[in-house]
C-alpha atoms as a PDB file:
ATOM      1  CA  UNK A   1     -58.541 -15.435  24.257  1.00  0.00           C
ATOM      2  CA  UNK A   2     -56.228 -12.179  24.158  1.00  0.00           C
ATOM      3  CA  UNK A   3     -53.000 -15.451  23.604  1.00  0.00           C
ATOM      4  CA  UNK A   4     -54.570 -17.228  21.236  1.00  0.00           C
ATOM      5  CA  UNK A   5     -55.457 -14.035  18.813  1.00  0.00           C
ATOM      6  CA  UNK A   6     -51.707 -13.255  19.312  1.00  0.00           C
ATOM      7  CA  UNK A   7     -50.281 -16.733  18.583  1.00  0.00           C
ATOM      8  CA  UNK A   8     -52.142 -16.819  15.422  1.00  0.00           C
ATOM      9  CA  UNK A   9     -51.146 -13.002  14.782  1.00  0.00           C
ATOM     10  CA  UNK A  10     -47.549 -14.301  14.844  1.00  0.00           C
ATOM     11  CA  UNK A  11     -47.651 -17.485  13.538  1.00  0.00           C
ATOM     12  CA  UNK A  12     -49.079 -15.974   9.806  1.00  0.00           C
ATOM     13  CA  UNK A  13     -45.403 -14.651   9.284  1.00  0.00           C
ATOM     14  CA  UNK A  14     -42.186 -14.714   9.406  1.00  0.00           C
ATOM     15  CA  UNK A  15     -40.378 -13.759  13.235  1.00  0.00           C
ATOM     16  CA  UNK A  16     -38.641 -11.191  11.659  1.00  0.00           C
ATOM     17  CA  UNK A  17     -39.145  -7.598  12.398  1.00  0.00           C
ATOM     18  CA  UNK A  18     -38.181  -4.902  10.261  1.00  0.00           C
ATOM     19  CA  UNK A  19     -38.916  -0.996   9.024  1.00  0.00           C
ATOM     20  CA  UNK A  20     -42.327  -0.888   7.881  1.00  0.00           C
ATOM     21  CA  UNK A  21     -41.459  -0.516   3.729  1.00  0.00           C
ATOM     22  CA  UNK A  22     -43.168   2.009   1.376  1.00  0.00           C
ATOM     23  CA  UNK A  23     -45.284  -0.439  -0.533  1.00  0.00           C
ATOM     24  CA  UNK A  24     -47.302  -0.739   2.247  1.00  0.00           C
ATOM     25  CA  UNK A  25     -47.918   2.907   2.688  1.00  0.00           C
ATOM     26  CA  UNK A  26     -50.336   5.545   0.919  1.00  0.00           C
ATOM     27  CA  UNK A  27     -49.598   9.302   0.976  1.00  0.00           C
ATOM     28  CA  UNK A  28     -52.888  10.618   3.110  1.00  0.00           C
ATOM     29  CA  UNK A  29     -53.317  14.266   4.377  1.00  0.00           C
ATOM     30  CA  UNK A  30     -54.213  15.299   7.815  1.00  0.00           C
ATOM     31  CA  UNK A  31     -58.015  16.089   8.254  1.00  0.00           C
ATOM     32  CA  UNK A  32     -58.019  18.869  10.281  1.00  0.00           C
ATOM     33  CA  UNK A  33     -61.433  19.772   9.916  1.00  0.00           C
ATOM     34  CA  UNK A  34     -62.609  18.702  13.715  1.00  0.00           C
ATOM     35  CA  UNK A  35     -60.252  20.490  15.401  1.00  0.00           C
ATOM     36  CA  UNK A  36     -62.169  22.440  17.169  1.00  0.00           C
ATOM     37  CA  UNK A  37     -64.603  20.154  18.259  1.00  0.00           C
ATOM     38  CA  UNK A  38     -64.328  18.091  21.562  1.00  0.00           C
ATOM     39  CA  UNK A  39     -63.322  14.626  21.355  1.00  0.00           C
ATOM     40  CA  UNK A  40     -60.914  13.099  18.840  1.00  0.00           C
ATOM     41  CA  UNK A  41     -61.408  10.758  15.318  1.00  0.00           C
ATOM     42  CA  UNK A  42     -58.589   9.216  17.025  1.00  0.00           C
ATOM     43  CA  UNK A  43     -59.025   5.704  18.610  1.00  0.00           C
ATOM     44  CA  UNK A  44     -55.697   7.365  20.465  1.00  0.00           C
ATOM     45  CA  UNK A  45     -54.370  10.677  20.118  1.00  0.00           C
ATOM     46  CA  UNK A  46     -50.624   9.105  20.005  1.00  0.00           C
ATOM     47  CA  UNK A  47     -49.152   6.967  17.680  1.00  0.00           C
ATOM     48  CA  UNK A  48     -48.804   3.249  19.467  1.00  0.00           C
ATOM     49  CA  UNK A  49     -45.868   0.644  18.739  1.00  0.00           C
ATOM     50  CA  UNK A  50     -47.460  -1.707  16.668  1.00  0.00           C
ATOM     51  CA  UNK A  51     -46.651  -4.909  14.414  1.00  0.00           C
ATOM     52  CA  UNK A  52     -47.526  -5.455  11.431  1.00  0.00           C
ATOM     53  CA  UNK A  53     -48.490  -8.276   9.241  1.00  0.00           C
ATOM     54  CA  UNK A  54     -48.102  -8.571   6.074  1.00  0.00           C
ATOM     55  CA  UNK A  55     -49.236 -11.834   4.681  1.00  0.00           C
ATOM     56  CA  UNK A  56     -47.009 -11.708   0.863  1.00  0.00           C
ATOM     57  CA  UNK A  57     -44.485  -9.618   3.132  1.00  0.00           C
ATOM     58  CA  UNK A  58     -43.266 -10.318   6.561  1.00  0.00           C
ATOM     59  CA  UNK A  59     -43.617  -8.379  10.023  1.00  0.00           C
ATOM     60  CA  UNK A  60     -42.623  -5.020  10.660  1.00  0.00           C
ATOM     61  CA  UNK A  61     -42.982  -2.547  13.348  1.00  0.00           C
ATOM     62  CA  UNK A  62     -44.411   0.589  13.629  1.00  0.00           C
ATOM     63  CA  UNK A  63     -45.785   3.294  15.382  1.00  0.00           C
ATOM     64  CA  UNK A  64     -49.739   3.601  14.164  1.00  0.00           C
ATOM     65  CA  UNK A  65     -53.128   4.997  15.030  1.00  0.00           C
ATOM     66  CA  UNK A  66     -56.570   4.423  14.246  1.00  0.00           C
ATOM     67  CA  UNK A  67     -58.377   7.277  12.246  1.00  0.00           C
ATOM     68  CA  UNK A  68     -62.470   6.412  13.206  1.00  0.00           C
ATOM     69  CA  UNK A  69     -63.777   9.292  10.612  1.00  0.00           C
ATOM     70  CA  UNK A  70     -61.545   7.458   7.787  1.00  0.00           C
ATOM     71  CA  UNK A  71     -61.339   3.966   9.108  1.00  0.00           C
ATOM     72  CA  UNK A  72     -58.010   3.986   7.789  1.00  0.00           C
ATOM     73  CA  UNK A  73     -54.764   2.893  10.089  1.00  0.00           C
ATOM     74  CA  UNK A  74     -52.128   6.324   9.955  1.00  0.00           C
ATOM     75  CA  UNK A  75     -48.350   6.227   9.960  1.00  0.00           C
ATOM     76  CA  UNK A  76     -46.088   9.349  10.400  1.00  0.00           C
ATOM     77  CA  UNK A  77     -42.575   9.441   8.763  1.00  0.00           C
ATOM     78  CA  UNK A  78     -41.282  12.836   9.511  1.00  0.00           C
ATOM     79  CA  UNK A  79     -43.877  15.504   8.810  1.00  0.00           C
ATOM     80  CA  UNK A  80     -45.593  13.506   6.321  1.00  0.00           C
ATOM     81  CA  UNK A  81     -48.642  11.403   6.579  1.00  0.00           C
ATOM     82  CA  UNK A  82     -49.528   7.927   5.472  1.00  0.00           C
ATOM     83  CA  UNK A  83     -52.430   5.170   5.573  1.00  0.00           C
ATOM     84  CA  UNK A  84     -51.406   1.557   5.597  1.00  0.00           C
ATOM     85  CA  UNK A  85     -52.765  -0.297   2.539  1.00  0.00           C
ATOM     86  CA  UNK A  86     -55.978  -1.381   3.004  1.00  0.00           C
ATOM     87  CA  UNK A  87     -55.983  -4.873   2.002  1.00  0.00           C
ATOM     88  CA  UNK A  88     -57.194  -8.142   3.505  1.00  0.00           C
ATOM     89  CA  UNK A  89     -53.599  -9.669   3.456  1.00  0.00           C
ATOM     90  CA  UNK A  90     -52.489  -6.487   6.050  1.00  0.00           C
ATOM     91  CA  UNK A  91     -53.382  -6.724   9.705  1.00  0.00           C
ATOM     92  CA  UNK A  92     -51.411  -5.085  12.424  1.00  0.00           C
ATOM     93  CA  UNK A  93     -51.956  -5.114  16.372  1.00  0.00           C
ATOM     94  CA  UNK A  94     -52.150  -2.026  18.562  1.00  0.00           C
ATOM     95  CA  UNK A  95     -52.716  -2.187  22.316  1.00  0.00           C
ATOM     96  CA  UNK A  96     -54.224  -5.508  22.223  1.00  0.00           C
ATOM     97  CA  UNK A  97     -56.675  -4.858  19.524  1.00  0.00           C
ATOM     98  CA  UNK A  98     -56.201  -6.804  16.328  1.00  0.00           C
ATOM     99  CA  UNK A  99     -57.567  -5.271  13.056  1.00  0.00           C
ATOM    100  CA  UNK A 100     -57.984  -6.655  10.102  1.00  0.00           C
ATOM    101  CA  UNK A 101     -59.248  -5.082   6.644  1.00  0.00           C
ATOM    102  CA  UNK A 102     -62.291  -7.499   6.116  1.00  0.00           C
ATOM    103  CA  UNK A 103     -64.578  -7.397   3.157  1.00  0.00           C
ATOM    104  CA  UNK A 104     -67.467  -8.693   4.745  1.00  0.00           C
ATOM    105  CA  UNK A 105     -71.776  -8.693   3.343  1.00  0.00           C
ATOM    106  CA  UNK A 106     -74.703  -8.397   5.130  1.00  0.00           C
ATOM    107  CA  UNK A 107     -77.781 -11.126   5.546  1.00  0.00           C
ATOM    108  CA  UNK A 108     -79.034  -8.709   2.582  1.00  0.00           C
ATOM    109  CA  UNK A 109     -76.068  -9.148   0.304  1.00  0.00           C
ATOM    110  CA  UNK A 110     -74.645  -5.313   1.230  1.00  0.00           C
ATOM    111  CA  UNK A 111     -71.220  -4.927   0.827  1.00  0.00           C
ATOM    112  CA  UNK A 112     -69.330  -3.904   4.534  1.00  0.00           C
ATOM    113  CA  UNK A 113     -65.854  -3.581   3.613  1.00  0.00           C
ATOM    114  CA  UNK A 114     -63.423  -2.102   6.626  1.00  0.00           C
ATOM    115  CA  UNK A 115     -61.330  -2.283   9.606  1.00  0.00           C
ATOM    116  CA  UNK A 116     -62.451  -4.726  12.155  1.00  0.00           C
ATOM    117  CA  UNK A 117     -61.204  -5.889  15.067  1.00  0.00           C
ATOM    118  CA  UNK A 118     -61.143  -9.451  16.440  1.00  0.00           C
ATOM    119  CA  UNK A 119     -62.422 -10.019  19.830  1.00  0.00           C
ATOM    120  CA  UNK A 120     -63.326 -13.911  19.436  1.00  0.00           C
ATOM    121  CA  UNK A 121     -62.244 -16.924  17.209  1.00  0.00           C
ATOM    122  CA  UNK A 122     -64.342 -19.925  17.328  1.00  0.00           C
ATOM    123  CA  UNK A 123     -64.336 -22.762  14.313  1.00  0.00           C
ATOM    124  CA  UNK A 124     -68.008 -22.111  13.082  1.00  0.00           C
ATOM    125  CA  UNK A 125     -68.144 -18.060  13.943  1.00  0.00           C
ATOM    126  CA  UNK A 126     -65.949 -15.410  14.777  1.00  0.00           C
ATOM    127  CA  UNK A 127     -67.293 -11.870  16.741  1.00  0.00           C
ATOM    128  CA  UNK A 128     -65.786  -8.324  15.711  1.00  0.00           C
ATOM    129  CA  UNK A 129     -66.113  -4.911  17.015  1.00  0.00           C
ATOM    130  CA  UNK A 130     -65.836  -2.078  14.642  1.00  0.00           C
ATOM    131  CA  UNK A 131     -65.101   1.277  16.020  1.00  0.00           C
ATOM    132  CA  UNK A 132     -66.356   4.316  13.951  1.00  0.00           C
ATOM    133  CA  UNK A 133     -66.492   8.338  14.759  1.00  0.00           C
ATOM    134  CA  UNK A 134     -69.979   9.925  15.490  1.00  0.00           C
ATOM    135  CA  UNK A 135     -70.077  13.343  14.748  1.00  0.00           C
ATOM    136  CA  UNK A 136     -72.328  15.777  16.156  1.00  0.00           C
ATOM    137  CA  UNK A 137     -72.121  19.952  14.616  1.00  0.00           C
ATOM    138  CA  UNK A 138     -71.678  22.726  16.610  1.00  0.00           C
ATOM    139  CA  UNK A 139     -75.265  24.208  17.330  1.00  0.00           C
ATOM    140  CA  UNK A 140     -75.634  28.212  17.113  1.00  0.00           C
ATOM    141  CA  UNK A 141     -77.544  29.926  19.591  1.00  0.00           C
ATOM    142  CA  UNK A 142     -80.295  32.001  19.180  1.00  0.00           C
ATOM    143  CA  UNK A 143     -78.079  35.185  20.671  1.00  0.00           C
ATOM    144  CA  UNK A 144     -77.103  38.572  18.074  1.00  0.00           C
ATOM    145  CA  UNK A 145     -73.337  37.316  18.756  1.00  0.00           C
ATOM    146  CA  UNK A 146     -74.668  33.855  16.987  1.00  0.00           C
ATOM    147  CA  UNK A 147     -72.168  31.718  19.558  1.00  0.00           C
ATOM    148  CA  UNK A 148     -72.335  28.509  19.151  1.00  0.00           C
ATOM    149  CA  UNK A 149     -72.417  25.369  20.863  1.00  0.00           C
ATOM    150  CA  UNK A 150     -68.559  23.073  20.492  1.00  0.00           C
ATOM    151  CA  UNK A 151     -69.639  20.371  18.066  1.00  0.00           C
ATOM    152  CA  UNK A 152     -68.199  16.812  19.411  1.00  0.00           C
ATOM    153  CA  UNK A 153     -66.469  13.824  18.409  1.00  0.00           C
ATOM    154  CA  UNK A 154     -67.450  10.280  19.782  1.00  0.00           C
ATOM    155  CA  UNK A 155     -66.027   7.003  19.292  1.00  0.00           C
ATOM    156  CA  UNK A 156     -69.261   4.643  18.464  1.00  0.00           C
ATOM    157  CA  UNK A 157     -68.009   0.541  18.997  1.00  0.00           C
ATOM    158  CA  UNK A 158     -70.478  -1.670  17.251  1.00  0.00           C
ATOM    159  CA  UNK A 159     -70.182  -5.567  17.760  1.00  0.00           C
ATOM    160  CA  UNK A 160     -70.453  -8.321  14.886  1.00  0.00           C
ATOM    161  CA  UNK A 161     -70.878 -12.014  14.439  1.00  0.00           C
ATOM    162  CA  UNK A 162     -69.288 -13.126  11.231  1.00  0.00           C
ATOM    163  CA  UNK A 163     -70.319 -16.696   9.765  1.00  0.00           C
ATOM    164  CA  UNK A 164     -68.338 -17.471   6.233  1.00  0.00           C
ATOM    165  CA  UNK A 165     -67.483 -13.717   5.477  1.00  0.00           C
ATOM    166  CA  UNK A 166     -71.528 -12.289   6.673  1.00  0.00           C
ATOM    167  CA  UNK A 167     -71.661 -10.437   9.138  1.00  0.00           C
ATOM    168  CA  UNK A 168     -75.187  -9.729  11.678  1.00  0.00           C
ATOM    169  CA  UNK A 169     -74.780  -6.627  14.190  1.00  0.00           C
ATOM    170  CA  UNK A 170     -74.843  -7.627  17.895  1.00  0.00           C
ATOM    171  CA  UNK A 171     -77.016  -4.934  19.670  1.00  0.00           C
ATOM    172  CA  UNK A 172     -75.854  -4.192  23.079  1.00  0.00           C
ATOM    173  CA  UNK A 173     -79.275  -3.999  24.656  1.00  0.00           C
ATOM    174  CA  UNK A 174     -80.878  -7.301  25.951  1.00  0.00           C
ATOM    175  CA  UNK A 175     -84.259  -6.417  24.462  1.00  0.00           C
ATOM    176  CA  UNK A 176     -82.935  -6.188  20.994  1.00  0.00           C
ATOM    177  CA  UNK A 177     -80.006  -8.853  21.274  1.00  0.00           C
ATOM    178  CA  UNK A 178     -83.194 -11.089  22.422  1.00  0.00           C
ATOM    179  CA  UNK A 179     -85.018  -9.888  19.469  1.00  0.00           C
ATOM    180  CA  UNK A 180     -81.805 -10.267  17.338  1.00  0.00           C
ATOM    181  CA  UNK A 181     -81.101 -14.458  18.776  1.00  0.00           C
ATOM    182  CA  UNK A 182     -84.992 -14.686  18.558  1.00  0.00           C
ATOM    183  CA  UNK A 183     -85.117 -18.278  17.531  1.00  0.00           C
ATOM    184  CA  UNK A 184     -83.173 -19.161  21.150  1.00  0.00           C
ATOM    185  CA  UNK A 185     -84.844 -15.837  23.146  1.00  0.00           C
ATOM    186  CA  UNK A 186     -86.557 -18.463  25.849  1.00  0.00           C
ATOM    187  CA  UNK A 187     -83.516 -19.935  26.630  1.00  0.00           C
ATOM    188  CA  UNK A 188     -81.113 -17.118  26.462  1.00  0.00           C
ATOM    189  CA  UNK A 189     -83.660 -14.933  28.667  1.00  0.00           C
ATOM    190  CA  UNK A 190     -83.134 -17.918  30.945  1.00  0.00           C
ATOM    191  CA  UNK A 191     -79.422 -17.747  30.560  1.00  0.00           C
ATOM    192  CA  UNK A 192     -78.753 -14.217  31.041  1.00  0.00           C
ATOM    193  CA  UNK A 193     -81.058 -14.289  34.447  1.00  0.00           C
ATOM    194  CA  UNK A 194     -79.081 -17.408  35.272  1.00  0.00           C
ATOM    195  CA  UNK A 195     -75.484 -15.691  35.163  1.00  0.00           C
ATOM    196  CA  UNK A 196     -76.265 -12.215  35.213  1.00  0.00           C
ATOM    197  CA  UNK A 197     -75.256 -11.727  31.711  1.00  0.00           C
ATOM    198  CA  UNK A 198     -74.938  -7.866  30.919  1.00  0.00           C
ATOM    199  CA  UNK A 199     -74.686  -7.649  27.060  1.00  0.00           C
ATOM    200  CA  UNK A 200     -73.240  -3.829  27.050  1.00  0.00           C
ATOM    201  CA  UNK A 201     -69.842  -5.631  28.340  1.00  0.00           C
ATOM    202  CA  UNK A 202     -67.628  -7.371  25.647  1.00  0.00           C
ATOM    203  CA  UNK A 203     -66.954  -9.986  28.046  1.00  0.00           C
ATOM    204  CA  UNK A 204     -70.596 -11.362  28.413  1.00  0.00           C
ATOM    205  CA  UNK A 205     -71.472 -10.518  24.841  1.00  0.00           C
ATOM    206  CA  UNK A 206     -69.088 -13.478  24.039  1.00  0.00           C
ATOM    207  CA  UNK A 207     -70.382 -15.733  26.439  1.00  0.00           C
ATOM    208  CA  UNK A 208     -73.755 -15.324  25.399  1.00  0.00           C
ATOM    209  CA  UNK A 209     -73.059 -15.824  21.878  1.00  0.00           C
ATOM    210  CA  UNK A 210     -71.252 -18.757  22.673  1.00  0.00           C
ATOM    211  CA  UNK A 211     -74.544 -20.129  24.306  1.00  0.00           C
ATOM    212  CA  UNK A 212     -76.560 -19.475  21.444  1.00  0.00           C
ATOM    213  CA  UNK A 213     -73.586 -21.283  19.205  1.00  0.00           C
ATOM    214  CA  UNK A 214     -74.130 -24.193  21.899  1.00  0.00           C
ATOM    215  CA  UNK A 215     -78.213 -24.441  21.311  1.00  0.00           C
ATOM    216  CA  UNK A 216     -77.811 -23.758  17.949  1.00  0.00           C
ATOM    217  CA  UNK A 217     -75.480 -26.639  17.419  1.00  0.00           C
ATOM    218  CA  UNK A 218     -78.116 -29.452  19.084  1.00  0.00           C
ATOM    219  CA  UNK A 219     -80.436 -27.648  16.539  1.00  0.00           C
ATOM    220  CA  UNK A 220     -82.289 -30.664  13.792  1.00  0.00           C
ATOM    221  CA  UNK A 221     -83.021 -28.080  11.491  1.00  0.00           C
ATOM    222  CA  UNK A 222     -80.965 -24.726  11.232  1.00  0.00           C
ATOM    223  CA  UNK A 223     -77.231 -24.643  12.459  1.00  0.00           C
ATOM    224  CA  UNK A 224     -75.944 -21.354  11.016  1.00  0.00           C
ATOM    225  CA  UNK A 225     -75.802 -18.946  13.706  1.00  0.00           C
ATOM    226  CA  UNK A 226     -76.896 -16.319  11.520  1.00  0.00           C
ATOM    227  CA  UNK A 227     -80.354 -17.991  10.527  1.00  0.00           C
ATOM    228  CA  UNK A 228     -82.438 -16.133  13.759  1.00  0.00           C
ATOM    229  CA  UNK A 229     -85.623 -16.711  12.118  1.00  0.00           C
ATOM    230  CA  UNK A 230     -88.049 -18.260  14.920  1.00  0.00           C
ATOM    231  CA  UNK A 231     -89.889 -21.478  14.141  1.00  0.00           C
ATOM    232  CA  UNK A 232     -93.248 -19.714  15.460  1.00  0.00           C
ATOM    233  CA  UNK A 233     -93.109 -17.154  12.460  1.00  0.00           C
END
């Protein structure tokens, strides 16, 4: 899967690699508000070689990282601090992940604009995770010196299916995902037992979405992966 999400990250422009131009590039400040707290907003602490794709543009290379708190991709040019454009015609690659500024809706009609990154391309779906910082204050103690507690940063990953630009959250906890796929959740308890499916790994997530895309395509009524409502309700 990892080759084919490359191919097609190549293929969209030219073979060309060049200096990543200003156009692309907004002044952004450094946030050095959670400093002090452990953990990182970083996906990586380090800037990673990266390409990038520019769809009106070309390819360039770079050296990037993820900012979770901002969702925004950062780019250092001497002491100063940028953001690649967020735009749906900008993608770039960085250690095997593949984001892509997506400007997605809910099932409600919410807007969910933001970095995601492609784990799975299929012809009727594709999945996404979406990585995003969790932040958690420092707590004060109930001592005279009123020390407190190191507040902490985590990285929260959050998986998608995305059918025609709406997206449906995958939870990563069988009872829910069940809950979630509930017009299949007979046969997909019966496929999970069957090969040990465990839906907190990315691996198995795919495979047992690509069951449900399976039963859901033999379906005489509802095709569209992202219409879960059971016949019994």
């Amino acid at each position: 899967m990892r080759k084919i999400l490359q191919f097609l990250f190549l293929v969209m422009s030219p073979v060309l690699f060049a200096q990543l131009p200003q156009s692309l590039l907004k002044p952004t400040k450094r946030i050095s508000t959670f400093d002090e707290y452990d953990g990182s907003i970083y996906k990586t602490l380090r800037y990673k070689q990266a390409s990038v794709i520019d769809e009106k543009s070309g390819t360039f290379d770079a050296k990037l990282r993820y900012n979770t708190y901002a969702d925004a991709l950062e780019f250092k040019k001497s002491s100063n601090i940028f953001e690649l454009v967020k735009s749906p015609t900008a993608h770039a690659r960085i250690d095997g992940d593949y984001y892509y500024y997506c400007e997605f809706r809910t099932q409600r009609g919410l807007k969910r604009h933001g970095y995601y990154v492609l784990v799975e391309l299929n012809e009727r779906y594709r999945i996404y995770k979406k990585y995003s910082a969790k932040i958690i204050d420092p707590e004060k103690r109930g001592s005279a010196s009123g020390t407190a507690t190191p507040g902490k940063v985590q990285t929260i990953t959050k998986y998608y299916l995305e059918e025609r630009g709406v997206i449906m959250e995958l939870p990563m906890n069988k009872k829910e995902i069940l809950s979630t796929l509930g017009d299949k959740e007979e046969e997909l308890k019966i496929y999970i037992k069957k090969e040990k499916i465990k839906v907190r790994k990315e691996e198995d997530l795919i495979r047992l979405v690509s069951r449900y895309n399976a039963l859901k395509s033999s379906d005489t009524q509802s095709r569209s992966l992202l219409s879960t409502r059971s016949r019994r309700d």
